[in-house]
PDB file of N, CA and C in Angstrom:
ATOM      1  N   UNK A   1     263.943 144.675  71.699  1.00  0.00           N
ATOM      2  CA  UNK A   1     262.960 143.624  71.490  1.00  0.00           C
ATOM      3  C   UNK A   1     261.576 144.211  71.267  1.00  0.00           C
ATOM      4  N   UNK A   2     261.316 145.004  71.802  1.00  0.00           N
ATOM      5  CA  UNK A   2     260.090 145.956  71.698  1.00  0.00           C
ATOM      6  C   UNK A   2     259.771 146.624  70.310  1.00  0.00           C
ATOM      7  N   UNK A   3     261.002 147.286  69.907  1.00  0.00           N
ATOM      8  CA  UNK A   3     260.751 147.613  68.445  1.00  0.00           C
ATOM      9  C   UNK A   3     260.597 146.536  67.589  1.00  0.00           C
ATOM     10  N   UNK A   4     260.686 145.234  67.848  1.00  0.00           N
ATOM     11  CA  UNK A   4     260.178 144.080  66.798  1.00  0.00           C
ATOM     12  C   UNK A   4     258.994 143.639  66.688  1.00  0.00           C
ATOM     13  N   UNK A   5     258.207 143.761  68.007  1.00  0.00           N
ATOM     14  CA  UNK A   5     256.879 143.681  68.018  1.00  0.00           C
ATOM     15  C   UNK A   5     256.362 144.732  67.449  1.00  0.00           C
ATOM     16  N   UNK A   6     256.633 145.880  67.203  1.00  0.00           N
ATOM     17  CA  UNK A   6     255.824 147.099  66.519  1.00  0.00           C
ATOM     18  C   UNK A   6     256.290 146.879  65.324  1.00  0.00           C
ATOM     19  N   UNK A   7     257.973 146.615  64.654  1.00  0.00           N
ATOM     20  CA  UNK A   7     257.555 145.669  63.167  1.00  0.00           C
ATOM     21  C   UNK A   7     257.237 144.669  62.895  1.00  0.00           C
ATOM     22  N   UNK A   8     256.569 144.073  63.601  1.00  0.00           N
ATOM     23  CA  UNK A   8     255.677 142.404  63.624  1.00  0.00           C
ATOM     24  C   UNK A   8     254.501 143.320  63.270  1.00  0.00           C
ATOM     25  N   UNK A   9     253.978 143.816  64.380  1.00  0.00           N
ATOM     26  CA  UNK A   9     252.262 144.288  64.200  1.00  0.00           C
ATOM     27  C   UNK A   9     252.350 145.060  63.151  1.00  0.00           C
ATOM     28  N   UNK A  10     252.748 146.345  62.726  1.00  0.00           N
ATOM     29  CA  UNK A  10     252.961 147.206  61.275  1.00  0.00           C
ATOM     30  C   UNK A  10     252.820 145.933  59.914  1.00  0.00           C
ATOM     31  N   UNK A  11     253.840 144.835  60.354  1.00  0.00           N
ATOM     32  CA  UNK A  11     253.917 143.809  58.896  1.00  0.00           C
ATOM     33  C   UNK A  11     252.541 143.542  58.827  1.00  0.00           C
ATOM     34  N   UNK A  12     252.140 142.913  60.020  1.00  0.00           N
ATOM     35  CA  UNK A  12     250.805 142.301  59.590  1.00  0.00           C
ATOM     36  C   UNK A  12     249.396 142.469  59.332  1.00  0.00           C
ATOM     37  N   UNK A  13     249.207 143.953  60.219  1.00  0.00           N
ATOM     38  CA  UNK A  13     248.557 144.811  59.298  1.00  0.00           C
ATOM     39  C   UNK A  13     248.298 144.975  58.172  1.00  0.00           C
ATOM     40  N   UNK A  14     250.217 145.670  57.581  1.00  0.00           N
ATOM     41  CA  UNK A  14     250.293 145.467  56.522  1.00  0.00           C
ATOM     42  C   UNK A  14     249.886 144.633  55.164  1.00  0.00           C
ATOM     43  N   UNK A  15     249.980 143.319  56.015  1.00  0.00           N
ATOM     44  CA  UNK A  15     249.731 142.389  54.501  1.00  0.00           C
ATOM     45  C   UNK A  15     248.241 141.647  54.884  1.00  0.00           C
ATOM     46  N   UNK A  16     247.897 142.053  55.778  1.00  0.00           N
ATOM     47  CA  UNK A  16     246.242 142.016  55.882  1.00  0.00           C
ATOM     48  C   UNK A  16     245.285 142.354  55.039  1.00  0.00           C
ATOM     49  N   UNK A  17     245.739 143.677  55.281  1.00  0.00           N
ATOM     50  CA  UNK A  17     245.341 145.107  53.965  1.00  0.00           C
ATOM     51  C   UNK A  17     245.326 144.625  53.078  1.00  0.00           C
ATOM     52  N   UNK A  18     246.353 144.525  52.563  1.00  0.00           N
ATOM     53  CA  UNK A  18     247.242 144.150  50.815  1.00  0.00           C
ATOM     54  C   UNK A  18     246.697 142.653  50.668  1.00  0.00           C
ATOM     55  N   UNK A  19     245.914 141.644  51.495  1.00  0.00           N
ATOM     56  CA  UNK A  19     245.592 140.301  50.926  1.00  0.00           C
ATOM     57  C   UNK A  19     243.832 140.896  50.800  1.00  0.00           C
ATOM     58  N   UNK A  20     243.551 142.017  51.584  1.00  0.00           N
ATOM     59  CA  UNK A  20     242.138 142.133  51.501  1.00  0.00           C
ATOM     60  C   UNK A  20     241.578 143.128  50.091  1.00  0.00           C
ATOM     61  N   UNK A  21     243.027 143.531  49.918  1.00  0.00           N
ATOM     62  CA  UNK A  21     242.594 145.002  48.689  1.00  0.00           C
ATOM     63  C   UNK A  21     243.047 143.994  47.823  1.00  0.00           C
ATOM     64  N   UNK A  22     243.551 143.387  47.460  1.00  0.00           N
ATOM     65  CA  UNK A  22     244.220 142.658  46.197  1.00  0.00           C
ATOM     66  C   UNK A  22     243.771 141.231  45.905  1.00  0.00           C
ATOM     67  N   UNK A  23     243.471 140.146  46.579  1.00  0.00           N
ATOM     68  CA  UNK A  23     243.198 139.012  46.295  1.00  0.00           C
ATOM     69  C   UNK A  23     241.427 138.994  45.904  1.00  0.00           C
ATOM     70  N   UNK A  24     240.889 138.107  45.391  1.00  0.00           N
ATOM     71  CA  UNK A  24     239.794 138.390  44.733  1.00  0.00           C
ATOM     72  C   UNK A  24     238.627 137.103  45.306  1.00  0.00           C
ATOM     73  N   UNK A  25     239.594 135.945  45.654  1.00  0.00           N
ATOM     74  CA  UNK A  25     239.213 134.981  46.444  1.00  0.00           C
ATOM     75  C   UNK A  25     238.477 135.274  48.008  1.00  0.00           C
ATOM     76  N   UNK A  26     237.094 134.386  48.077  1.00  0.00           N
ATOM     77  CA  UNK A  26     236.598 135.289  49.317  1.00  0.00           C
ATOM     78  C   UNK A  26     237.387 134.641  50.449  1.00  0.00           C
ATOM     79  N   UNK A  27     237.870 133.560  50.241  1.00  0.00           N
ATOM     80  CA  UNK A  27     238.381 132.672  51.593  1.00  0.00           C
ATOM     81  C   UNK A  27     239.512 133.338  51.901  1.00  0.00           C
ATOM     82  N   UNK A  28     240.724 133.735  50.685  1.00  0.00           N
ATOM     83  CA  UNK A  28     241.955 134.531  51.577  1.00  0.00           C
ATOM     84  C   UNK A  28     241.442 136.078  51.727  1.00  0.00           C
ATOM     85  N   UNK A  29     240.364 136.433  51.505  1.00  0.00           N
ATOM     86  CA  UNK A  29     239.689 137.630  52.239  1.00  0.00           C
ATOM     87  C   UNK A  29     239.656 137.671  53.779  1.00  0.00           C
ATOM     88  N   UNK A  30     239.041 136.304  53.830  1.00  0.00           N
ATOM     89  CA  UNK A  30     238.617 136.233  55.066  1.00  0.00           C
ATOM     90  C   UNK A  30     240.048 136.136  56.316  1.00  0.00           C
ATOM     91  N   UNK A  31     241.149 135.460  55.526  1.00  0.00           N
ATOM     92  CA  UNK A  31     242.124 134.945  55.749  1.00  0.00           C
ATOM     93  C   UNK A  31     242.696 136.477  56.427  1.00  0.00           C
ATOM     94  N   UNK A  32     243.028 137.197  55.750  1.00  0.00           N
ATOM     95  CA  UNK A  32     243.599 138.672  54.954  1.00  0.00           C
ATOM     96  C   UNK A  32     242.587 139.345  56.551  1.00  0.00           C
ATOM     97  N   UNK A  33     241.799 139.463  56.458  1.00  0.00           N
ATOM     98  CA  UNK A  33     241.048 139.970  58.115  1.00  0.00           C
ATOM     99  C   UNK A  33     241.397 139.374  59.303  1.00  0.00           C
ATOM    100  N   UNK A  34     242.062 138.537  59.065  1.00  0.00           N
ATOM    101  CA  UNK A  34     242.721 137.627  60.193  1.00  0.00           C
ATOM    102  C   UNK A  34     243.432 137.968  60.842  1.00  0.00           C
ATOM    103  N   UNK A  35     244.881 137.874  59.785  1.00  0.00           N
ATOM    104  CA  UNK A  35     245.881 138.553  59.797  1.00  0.00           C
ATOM    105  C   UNK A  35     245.830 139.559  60.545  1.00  0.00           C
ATOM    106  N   UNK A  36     245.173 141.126  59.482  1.00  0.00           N
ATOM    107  CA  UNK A  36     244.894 142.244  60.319  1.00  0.00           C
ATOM    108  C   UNK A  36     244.626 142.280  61.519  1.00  0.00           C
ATOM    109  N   UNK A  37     243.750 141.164  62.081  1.00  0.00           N
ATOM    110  CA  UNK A  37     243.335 141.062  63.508  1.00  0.00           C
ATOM    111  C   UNK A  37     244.294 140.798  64.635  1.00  0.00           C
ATOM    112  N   UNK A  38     245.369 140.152  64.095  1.00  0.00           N
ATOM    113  CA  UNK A  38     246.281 139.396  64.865  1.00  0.00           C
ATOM    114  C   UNK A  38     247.520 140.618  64.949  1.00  0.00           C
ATOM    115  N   UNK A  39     247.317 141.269  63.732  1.00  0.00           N
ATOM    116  CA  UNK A  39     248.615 142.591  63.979  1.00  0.00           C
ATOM    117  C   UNK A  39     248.391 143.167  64.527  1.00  0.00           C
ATOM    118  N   UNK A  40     246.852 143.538  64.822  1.00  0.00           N
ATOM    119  CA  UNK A  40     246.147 144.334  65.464  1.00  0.00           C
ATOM    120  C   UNK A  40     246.501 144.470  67.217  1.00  0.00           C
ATOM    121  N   UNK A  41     246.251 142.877  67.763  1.00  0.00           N
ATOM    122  CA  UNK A  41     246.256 142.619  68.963  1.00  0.00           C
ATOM    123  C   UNK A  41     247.552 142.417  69.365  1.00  0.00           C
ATOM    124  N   UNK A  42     248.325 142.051  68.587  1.00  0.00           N
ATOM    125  CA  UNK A  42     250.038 142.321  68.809  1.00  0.00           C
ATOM    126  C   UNK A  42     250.121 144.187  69.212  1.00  0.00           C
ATOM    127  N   UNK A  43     249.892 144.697  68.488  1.00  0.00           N
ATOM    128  CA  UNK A  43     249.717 146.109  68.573  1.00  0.00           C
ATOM    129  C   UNK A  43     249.451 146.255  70.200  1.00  0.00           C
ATOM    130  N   UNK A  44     248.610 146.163  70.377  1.00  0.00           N
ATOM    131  CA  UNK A  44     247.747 146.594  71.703  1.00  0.00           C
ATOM    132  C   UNK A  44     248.271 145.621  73.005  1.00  0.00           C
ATOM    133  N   UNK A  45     248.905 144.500  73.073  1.00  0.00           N
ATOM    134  CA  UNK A  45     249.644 143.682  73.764  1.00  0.00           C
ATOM    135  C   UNK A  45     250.880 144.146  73.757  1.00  0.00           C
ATOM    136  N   UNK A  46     251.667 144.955  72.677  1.00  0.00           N
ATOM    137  CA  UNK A  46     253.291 145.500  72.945  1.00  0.00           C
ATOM    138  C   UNK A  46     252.936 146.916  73.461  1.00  0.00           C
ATOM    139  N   UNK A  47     252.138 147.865  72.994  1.00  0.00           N
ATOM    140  CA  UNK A  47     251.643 149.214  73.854  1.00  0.00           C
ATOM    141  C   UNK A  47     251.404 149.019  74.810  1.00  0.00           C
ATOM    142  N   UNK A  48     250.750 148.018  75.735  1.00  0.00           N
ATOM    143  CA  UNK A  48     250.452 147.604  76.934  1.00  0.00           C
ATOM    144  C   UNK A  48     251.622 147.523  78.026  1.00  0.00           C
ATOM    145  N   UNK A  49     252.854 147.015  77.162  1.00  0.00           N
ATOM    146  CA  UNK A  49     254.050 146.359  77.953  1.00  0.00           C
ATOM    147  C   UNK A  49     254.481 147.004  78.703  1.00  0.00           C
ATOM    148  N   UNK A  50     254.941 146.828  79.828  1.00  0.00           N
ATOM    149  CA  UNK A  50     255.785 147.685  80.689  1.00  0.00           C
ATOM    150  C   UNK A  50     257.319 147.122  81.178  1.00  0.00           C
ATOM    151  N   UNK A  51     258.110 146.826  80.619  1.00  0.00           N
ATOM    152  CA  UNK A  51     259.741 146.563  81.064  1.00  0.00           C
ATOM    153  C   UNK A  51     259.652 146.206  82.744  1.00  0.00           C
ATOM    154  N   UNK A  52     259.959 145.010  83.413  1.00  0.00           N
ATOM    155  CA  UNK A  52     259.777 144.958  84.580  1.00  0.00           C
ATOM    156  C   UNK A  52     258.881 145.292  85.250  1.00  0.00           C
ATOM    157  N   UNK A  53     257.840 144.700  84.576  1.00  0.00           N
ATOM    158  CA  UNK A  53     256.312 144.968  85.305  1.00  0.00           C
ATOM    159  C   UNK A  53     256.285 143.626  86.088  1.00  0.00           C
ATOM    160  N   UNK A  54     255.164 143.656  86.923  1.00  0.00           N
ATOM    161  CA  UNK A  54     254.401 142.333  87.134  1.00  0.00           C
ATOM    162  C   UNK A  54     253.428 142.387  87.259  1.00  0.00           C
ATOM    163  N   UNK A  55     252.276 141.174  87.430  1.00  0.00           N
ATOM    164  CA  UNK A  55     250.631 141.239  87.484  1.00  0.00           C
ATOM    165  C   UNK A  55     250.216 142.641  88.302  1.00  0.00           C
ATOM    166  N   UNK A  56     249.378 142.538  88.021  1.00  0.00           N
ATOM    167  CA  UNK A  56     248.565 143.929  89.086  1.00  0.00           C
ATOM    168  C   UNK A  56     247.539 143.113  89.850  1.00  0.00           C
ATOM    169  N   UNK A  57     248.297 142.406  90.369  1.00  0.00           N
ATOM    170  CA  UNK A  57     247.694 141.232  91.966  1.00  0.00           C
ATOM    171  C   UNK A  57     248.480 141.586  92.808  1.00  0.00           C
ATOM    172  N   UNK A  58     247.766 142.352  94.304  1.00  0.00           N
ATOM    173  CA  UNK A  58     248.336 143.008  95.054  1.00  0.00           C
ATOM    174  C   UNK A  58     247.655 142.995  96.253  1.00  0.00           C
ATOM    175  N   UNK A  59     248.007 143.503  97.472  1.00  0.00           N
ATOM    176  CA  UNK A  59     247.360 143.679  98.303  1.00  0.00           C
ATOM    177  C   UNK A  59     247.990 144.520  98.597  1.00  0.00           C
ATOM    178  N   UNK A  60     247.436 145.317  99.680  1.00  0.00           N
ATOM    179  CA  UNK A  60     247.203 146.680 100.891  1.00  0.00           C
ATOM    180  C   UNK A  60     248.956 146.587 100.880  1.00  0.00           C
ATOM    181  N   UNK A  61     249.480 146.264 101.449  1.00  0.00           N
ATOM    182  CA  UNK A  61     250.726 145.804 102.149  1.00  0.00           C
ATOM    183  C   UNK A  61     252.055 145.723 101.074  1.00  0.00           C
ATOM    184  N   UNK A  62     251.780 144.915 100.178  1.00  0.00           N
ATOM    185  CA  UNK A  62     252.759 144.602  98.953  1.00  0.00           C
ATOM    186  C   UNK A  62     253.261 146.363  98.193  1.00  0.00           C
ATOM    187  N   UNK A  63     252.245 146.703  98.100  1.00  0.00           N
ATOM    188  CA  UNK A  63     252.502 148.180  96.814  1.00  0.00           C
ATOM    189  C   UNK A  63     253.138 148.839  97.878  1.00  0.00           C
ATOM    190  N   UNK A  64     253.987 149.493  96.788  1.00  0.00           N
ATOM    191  CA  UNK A  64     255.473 150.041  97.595  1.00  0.00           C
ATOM    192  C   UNK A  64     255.623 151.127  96.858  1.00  0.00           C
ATOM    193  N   UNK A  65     256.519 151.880  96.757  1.00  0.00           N
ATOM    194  CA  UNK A  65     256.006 153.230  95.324  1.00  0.00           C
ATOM    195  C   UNK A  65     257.306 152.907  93.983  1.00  0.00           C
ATOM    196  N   UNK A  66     257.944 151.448  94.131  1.00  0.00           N
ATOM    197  CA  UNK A  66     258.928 151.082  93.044  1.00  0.00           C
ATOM    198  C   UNK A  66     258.055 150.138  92.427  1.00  0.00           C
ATOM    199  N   UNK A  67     256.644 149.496  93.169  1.00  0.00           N
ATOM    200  CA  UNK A  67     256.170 148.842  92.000  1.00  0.00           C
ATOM    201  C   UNK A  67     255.693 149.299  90.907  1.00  0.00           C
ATOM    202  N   UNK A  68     256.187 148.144  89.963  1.00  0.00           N
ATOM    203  CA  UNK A  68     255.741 148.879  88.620  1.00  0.00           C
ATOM    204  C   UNK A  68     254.730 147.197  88.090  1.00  0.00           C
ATOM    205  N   UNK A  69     253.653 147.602  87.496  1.00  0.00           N
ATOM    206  CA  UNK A  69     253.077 146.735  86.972  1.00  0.00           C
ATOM    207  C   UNK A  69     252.465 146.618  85.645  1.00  0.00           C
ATOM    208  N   UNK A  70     251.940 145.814  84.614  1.00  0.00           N
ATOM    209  CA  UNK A  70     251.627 145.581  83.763  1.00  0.00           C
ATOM    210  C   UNK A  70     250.215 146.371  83.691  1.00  0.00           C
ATOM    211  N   UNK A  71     249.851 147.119  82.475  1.00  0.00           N
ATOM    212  CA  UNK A  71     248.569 147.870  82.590  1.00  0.00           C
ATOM    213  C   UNK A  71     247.930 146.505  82.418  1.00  0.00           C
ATOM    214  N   UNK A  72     246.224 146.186  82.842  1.00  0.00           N
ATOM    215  CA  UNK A  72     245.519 145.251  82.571  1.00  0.00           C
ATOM    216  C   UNK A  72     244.743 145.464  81.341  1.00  0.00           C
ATOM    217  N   UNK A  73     244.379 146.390  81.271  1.00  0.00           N
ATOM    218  CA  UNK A  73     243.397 147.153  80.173  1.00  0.00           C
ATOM    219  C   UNK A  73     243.305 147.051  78.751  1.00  0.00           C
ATOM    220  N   UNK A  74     245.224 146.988  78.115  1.00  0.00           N
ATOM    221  CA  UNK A  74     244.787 146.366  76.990  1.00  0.00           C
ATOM    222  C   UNK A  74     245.107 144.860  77.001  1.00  0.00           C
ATOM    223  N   UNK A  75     245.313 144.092  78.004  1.00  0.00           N
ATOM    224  CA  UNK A  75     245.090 142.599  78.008  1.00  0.00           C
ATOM    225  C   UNK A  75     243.720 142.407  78.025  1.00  0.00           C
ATOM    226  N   UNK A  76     242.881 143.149  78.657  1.00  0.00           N
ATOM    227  CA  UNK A  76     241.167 143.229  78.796  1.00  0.00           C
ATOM    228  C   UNK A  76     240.913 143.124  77.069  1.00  0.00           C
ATOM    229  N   UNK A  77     241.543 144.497  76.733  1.00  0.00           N
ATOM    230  CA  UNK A  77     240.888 144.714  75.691  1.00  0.00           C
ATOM    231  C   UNK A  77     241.131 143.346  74.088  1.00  0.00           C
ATOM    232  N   UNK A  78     242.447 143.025  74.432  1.00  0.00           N
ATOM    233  CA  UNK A  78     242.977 142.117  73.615  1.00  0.00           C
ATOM    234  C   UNK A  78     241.822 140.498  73.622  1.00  0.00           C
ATOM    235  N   UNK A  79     242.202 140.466  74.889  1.00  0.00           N
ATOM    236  CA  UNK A  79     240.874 139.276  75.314  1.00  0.00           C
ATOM    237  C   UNK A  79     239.521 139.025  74.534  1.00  0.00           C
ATOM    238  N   UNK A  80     239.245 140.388  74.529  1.00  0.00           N
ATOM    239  CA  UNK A  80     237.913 140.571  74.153  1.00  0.00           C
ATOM    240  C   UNK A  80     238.067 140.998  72.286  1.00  0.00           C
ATOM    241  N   UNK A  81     239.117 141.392  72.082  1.00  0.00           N
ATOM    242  CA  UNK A  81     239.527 141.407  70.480  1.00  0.00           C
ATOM    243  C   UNK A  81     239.595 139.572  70.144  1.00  0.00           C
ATOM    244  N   UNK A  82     240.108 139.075  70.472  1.00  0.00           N
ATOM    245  CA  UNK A  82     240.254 137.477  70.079  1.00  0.00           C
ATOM    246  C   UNK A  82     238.969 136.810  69.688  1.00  0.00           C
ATOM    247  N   UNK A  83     238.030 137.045  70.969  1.00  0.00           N
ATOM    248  CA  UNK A  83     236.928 136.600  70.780  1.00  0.00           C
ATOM    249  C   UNK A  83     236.332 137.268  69.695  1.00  0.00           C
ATOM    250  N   UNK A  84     236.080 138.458  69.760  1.00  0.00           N
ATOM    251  CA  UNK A  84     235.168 138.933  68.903  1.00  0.00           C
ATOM    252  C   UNK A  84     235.757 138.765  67.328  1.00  0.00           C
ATOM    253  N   UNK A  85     237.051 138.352  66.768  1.00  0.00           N
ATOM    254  CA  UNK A  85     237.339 138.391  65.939  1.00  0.00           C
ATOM    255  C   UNK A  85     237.409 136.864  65.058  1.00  0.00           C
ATOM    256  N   UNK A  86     237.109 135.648  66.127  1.00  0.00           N
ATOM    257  CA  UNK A  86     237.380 134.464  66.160  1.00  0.00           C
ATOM    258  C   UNK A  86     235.597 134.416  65.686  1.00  0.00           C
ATOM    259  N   UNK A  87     234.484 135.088  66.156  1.00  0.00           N
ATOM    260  CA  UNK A  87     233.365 135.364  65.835  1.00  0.00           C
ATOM    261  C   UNK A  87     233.348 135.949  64.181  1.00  0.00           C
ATOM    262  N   UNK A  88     233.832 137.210  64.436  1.00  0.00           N
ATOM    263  CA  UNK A  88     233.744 137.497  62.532  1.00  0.00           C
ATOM    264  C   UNK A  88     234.072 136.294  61.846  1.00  0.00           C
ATOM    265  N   UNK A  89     235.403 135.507  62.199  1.00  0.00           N
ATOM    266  CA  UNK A  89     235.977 134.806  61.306  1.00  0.00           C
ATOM    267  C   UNK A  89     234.836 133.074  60.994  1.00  0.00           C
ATOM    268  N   UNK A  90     234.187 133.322  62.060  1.00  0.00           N
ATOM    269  CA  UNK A  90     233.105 132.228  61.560  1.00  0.00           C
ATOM    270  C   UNK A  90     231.864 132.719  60.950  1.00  0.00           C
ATOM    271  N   UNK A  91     231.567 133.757  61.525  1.00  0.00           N
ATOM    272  CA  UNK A  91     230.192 134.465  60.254  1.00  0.00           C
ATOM    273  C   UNK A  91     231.377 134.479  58.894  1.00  0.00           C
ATOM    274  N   UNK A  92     232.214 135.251  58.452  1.00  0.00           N
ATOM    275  CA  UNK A  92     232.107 135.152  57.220  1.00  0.00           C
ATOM    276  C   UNK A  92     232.703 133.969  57.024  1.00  0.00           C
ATOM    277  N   UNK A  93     233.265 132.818  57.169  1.00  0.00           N
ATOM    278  CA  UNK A  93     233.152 131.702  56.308  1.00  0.00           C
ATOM    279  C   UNK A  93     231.951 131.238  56.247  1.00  0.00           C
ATOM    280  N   UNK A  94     230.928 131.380  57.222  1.00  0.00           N
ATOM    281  CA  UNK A  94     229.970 130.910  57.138  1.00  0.00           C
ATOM    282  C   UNK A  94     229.235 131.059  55.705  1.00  0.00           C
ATOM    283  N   UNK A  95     229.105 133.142  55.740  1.00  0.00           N
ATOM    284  CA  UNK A  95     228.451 133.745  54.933  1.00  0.00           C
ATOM    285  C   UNK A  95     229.181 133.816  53.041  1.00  0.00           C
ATOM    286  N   UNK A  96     230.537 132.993  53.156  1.00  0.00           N
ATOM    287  CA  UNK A  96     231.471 132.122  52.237  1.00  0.00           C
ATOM    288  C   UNK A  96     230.834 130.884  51.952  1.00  0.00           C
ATOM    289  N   UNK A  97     230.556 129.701  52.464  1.00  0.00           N
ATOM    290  CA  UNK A  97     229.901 128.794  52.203  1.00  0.00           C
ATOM    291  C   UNK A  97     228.548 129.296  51.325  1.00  0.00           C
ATOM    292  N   UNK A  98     227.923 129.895  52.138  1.00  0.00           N
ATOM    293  CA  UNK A  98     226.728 130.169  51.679  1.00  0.00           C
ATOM    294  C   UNK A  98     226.652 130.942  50.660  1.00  0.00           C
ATOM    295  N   UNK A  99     227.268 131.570  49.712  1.00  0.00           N
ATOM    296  CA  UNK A  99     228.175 132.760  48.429  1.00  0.00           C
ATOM    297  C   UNK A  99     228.348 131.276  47.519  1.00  0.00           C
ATOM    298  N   UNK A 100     229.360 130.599  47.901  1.00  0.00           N
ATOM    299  CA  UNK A 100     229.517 129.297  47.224  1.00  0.00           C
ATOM    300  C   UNK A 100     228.345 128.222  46.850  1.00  0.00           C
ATOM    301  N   UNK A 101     227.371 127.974  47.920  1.00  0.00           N
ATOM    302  CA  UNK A 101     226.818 127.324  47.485  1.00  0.00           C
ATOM    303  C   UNK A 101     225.368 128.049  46.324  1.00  0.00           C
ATOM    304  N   UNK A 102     224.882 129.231  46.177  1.00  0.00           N
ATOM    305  CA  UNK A 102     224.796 130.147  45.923  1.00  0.00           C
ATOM    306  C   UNK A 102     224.925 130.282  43.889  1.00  0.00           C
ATOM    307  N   UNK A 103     226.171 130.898  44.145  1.00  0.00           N
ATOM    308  CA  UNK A 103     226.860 131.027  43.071  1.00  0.00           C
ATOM    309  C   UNK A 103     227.835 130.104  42.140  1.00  0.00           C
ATOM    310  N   UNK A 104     227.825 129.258  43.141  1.00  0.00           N
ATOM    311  CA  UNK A 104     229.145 128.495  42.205  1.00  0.00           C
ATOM    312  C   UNK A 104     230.704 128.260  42.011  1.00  0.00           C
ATOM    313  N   UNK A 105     231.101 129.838  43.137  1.00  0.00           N
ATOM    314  CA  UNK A 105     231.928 130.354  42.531  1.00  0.00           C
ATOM    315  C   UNK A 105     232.680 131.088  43.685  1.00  0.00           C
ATOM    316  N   UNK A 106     233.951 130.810  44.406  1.00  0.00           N
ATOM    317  CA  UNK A 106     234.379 132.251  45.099  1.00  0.00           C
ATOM    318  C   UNK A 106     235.241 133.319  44.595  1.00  0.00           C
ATOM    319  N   UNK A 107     235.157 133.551  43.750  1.00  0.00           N
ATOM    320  CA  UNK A 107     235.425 134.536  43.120  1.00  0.00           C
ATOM    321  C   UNK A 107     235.165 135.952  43.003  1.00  0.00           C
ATOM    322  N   UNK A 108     235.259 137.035  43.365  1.00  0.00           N
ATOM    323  CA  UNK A 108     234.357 137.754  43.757  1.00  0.00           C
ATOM    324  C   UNK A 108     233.944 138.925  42.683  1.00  0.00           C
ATOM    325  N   UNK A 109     234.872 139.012  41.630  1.00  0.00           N
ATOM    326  CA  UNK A 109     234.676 139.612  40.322  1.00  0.00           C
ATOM    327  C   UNK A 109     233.601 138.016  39.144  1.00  0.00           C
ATOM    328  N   UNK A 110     232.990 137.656  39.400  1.00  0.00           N
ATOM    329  CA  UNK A 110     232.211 136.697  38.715  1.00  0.00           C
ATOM    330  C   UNK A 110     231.033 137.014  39.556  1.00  0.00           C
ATOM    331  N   UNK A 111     231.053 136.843  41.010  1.00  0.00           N
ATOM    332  CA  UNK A 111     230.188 136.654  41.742  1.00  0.00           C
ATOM    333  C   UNK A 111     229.248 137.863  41.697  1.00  0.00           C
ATOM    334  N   UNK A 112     230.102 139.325  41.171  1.00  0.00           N
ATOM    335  CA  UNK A 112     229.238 140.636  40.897  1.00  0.00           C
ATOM    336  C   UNK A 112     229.090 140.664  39.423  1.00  0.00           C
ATOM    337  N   UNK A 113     229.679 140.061  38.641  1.00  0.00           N
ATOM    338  CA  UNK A 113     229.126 139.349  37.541  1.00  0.00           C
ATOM    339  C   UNK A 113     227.457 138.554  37.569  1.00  0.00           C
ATOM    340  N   UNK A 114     227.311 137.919  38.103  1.00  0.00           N
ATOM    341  CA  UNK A 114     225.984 137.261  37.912  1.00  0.00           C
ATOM    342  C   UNK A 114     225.161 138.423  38.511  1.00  0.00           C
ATOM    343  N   UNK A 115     225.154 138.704  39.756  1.00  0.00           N
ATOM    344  CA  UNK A 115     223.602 139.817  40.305  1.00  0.00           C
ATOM    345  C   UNK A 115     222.481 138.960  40.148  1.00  0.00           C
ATOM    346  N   UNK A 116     222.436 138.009  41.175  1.00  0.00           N
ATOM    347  CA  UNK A 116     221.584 136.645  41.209  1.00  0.00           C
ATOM    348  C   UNK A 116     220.622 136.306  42.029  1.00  0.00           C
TER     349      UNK A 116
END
């Protein structure tokens, strides 16, 4: 099951990339960074995993030397990937609207066409 999440995150990477190098439209650009973001944090949420872990909520008494627990660190870090990426994804539509209203146009081979 583990190796599917690392070809989940690899795919979506993958076609992150390939919607950001290839499509010309700024909105599935933005779309296309998304993606990447989300393969991204899949990434760092299945590296994290530990097979029969549990929380790392514990006390003095409980830890035994067979517990095994979930690292927190890249759930920290994932946390803080969501947000910050849920942020890009509103500056650039934002900075999309504002291209559009602008130019005319999301297109982005027209849009370096004018130089406006």
């Amino acid at each position: 099951m583990i190796q599917f999440n690392y070809i989940a995150a690899f795919f979506l990477i993958v076609l992150g990339f390939y919607t950001i190098v290839t499509k010309y439209n700024l909105v599935k650009t933005v779309i296309g960074m998304s993606v990447m973001d989300y393969g991204v944090n899949l990434l760092i949420i299945t590296i994290g995993y530990t097979p029969g872990g549990t929380a790392p909520i514990f006390t003095a008494g409980e830890l035994t030397q067979a517990s095994y627990f979930v690292d927190p660190i890249p759930q920290a870090l994932t946390l803080t990937s969501i947000v910050i990426g849920a942020c890009v994804t509103a500056m650039s539509m934002s900075l999309v609207i504002r291209l559009h209203e602008s130019y005319g146009t999301l297109d982005t081979r027209e849009i370096r066409r004018l130089r406006g």
